[in-house]
PDB file of N, CA and C in Angstrom:
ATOM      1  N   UNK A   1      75.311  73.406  52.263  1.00  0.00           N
ATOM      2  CA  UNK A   1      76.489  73.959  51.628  1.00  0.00           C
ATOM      3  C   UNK A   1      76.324  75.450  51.360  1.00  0.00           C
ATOM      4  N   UNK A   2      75.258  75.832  51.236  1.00  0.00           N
ATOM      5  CA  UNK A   2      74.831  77.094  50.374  1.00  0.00           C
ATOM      6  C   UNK A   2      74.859  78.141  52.149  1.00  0.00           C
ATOM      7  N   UNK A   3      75.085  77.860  53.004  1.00  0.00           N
ATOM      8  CA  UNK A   3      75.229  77.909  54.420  1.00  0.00           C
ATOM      9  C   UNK A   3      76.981  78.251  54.628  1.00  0.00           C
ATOM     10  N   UNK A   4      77.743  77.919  53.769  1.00  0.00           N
ATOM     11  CA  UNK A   4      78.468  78.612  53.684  1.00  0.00           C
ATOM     12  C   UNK A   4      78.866  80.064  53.255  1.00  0.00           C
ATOM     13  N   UNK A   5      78.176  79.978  52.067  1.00  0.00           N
ATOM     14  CA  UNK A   5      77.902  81.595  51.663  1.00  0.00           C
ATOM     15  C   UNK A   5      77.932  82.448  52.962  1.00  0.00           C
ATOM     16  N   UNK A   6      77.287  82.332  53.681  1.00  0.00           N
ATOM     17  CA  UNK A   6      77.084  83.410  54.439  1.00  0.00           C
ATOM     18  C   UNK A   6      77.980  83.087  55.545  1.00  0.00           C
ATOM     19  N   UNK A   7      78.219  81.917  56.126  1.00  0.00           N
ATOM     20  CA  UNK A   7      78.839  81.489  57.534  1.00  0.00           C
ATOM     21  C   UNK A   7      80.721  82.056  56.819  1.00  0.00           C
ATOM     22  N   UNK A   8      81.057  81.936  55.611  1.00  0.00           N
ATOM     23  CA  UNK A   8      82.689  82.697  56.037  1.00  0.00           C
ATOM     24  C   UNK A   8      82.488  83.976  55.715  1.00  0.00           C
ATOM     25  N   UNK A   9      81.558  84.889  55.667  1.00  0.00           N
ATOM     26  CA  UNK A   9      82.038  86.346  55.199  1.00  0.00           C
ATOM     27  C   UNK A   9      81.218  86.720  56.653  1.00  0.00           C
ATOM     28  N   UNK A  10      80.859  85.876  57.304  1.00  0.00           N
ATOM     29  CA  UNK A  10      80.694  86.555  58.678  1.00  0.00           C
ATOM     30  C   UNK A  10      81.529  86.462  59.695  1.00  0.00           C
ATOM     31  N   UNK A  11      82.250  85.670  59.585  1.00  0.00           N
ATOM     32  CA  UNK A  11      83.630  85.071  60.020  1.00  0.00           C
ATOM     33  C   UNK A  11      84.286  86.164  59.903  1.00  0.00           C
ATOM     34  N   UNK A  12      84.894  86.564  58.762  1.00  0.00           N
ATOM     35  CA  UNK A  12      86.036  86.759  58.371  1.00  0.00           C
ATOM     36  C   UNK A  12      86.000  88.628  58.491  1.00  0.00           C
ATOM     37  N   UNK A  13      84.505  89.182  58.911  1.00  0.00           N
ATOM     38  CA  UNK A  13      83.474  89.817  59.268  1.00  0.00           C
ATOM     39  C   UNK A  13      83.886  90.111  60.748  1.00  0.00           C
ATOM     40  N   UNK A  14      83.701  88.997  61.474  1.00  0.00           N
ATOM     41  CA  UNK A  14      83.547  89.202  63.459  1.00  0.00           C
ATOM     42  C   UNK A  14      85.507  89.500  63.751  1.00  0.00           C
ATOM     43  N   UNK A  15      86.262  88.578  62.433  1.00  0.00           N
ATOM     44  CA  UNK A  15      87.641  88.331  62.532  1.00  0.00           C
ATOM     45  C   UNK A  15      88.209  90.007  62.491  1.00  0.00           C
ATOM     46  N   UNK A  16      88.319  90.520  61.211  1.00  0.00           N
ATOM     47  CA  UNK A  16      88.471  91.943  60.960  1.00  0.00           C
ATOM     48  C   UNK A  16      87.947  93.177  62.435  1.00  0.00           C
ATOM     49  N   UNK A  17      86.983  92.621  62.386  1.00  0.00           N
ATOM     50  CA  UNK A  17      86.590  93.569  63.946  1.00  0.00           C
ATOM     51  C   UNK A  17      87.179  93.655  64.622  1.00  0.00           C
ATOM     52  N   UNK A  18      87.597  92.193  64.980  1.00  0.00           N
ATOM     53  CA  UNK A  18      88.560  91.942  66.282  1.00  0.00           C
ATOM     54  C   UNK A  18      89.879  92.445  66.443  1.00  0.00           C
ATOM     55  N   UNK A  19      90.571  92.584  64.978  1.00  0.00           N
ATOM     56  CA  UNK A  19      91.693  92.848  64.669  1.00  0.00           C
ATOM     57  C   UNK A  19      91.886  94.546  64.863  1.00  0.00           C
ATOM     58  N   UNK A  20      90.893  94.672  64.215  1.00  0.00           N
ATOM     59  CA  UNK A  20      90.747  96.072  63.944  1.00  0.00           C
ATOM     60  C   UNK A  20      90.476  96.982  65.628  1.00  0.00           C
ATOM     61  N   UNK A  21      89.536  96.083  66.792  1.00  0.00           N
ATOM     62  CA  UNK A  21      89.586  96.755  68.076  1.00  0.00           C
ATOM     63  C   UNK A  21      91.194  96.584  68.420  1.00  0.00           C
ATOM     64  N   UNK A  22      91.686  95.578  68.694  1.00  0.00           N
ATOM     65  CA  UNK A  22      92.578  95.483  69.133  1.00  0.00           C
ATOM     66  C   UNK A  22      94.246  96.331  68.988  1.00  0.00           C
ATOM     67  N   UNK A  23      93.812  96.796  67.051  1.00  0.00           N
ATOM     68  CA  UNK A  23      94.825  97.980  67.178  1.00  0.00           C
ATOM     69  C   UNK A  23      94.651  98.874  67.598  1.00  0.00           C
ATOM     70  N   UNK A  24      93.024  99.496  67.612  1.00  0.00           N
ATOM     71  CA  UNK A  24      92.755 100.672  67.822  1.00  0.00           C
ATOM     72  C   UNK A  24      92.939 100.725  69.833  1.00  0.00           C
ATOM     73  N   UNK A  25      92.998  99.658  70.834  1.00  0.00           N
ATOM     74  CA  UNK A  25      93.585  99.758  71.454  1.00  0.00           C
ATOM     75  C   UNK A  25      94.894  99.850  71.979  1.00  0.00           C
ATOM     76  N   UNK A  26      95.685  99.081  71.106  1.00  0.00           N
ATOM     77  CA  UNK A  26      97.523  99.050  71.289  1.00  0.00           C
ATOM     78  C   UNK A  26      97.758 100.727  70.808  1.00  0.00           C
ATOM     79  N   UNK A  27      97.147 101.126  70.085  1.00  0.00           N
ATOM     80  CA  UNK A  27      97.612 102.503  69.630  1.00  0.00           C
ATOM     81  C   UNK A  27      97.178 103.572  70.730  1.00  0.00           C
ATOM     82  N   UNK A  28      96.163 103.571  71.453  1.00  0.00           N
ATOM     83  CA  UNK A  28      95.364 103.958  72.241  1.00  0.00           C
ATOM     84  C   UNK A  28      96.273 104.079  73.775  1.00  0.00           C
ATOM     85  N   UNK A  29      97.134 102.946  73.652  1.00  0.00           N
ATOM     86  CA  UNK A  29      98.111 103.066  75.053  1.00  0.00           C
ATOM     87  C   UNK A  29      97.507 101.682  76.090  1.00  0.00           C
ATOM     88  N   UNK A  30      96.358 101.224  76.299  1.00  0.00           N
ATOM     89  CA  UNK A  30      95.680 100.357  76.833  1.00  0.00           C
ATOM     90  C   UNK A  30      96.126  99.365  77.103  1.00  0.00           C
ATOM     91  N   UNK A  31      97.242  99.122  76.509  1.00  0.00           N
ATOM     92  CA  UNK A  31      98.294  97.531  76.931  1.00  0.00           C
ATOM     93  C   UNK A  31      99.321  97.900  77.436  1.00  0.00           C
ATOM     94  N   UNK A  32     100.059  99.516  78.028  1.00  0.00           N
ATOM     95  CA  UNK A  32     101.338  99.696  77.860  1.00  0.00           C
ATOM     96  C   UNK A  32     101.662  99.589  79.352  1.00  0.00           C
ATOM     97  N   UNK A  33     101.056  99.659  80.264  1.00  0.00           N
ATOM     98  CA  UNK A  33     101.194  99.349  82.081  1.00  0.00           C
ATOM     99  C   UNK A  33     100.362  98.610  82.733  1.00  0.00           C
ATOM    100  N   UNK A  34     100.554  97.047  82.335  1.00  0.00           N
ATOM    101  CA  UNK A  34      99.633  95.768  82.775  1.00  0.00           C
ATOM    102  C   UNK A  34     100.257  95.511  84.312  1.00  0.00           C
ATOM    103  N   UNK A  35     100.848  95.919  85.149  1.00  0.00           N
ATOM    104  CA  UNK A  35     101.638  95.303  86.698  1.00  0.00           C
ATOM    105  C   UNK A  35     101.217  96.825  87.360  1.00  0.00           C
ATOM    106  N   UNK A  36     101.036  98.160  87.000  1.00  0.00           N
ATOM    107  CA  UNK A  36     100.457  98.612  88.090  1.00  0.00           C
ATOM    108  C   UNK A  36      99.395  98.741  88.607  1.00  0.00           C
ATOM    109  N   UNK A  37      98.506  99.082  87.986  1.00  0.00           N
ATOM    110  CA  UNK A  37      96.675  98.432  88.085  1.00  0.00           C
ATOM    111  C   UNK A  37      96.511  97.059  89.211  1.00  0.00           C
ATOM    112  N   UNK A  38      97.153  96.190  88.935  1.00  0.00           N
ATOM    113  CA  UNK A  38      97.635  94.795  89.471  1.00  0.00           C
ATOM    114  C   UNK A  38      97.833  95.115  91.572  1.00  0.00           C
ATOM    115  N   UNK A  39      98.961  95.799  91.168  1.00  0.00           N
ATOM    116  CA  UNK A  39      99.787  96.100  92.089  1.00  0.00           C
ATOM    117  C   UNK A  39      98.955  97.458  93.481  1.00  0.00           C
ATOM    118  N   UNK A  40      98.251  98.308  92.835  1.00  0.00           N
ATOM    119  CA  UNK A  40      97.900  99.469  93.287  1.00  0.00           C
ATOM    120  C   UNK A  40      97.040  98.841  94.683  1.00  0.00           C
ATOM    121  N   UNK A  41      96.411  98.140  94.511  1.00  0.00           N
ATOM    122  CA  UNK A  41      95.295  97.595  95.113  1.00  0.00           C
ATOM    123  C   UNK A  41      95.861  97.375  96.814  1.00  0.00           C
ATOM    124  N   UNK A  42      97.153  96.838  96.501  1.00  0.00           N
ATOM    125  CA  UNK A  42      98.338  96.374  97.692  1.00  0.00           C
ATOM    126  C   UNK A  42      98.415  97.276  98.866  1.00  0.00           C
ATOM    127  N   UNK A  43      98.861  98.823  98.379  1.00  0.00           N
ATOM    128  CA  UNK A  43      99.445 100.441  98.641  1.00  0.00           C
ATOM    129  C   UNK A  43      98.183 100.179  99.381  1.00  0.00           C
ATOM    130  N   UNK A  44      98.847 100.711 101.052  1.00  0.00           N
ATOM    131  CA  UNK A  44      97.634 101.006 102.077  1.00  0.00           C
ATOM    132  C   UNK A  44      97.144 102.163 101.534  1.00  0.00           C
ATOM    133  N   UNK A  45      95.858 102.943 102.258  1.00  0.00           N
ATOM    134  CA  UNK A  45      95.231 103.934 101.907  1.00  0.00           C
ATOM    135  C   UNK A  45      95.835 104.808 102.714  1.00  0.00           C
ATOM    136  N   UNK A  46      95.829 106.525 102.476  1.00  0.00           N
ATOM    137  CA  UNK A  46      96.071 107.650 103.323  1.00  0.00           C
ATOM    138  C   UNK A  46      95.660 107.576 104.453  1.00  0.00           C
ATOM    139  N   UNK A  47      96.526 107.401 106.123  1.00  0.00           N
ATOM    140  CA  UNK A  47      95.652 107.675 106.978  1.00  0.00           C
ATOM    141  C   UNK A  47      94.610 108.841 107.103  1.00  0.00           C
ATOM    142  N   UNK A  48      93.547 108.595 107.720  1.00  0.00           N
ATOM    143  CA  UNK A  48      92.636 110.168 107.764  1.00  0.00           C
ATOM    144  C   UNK A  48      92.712 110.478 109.088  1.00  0.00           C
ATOM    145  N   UNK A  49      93.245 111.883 109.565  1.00  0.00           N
ATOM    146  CA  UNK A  49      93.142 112.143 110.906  1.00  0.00           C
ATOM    147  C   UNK A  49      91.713 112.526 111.380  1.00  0.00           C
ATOM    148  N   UNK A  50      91.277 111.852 112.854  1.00  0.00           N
ATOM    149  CA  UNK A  50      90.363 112.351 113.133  1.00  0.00           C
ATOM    150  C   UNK A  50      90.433 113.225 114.342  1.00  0.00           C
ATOM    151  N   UNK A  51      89.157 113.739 114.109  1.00  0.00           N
ATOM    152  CA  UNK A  51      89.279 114.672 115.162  1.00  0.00           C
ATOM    153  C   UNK A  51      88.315 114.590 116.731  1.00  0.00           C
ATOM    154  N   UNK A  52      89.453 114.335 117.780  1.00  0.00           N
ATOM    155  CA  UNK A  52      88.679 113.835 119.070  1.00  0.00           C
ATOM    156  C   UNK A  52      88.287 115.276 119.834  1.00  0.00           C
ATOM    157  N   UNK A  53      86.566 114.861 120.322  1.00  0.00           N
ATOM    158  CA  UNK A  53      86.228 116.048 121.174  1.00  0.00           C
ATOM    159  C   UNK A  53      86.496 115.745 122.643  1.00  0.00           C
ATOM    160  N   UNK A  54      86.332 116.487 123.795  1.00  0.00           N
ATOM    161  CA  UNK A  54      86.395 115.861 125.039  1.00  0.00           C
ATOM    162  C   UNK A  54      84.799 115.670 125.103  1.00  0.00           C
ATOM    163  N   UNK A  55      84.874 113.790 126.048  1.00  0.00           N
ATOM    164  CA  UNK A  55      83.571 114.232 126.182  1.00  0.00           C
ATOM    165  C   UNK A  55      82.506 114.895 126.841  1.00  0.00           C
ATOM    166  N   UNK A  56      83.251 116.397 127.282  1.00  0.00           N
ATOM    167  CA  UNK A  56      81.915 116.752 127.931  1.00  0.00           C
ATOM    168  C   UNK A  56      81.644 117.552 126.656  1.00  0.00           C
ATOM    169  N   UNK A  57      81.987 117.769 125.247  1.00  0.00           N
ATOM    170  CA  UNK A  57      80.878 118.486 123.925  1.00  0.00           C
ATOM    171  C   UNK A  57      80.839 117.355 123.340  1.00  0.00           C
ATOM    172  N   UNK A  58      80.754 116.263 123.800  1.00  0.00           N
ATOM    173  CA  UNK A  58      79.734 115.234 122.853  1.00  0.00           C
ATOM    174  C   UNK A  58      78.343 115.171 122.951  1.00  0.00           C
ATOM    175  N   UNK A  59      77.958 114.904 121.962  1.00  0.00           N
ATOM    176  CA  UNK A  59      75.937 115.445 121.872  1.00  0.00           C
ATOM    177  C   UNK A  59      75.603 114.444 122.739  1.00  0.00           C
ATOM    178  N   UNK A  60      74.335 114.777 123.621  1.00  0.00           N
ATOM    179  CA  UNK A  60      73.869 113.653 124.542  1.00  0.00           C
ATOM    180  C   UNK A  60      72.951 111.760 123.632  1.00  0.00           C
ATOM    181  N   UNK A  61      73.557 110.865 124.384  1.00  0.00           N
ATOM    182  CA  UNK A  61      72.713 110.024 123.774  1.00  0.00           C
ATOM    183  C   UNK A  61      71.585 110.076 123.933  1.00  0.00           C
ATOM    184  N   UNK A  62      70.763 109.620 122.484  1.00  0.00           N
ATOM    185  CA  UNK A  62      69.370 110.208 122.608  1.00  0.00           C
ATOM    186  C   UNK A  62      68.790 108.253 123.144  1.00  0.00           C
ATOM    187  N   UNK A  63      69.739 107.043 122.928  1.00  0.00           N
ATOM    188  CA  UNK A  63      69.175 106.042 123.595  1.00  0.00           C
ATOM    189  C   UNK A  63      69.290 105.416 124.792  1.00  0.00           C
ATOM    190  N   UNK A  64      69.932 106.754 125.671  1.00  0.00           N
ATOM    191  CA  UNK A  64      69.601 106.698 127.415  1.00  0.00           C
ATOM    192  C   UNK A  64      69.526 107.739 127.694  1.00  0.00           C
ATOM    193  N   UNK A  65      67.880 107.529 127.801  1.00  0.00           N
ATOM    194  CA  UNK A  65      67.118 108.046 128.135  1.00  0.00           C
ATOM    195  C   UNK A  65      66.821 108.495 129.630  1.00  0.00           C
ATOM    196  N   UNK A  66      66.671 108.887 130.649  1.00  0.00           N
ATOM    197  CA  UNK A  66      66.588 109.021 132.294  1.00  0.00           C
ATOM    198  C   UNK A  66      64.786 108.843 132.560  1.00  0.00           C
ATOM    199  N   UNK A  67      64.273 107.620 133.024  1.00  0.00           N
ATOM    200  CA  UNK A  67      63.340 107.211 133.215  1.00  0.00           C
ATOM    201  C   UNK A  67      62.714 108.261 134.782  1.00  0.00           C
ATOM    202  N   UNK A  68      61.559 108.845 134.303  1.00  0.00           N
ATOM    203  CA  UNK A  68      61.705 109.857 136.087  1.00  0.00           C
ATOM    204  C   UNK A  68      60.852 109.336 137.196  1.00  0.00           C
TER     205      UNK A  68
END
């Protein structure tokens, strides 16, 4: 019983915390755009242009080799 003493003011302890993060996030902005985060992932990426050489300035392969 005496196990209570301590088990509700730690409670009521972890409870207040919780309360207390949770405004300090709603105030913070952290709940106010839950569907684009979601959504972003969808949006293809920027194509990247590349850039083609002809190949006669492509560097020679160094794994064919010319056996003499």
């Amino acid at each position: 019983m005496s196990v209570l003493f301590v088990l509700v003011p730690a409670a009521l302890l972890v409870v207040i915390t919780a309360i207390f993060a949770y405004v300090w996030a709603a105030r913070r902005g952290q709940f106010d755009d839950l569907d684009t985060p979601a959504m972003r992932m969808l949006h293809d990426d920027e194509p990247t242009q590349t850039v083609r050489r002809p190949i006669a300035q492509m560097p020679p392969d160094m794994s064919a080799k010319e056996n003499p």
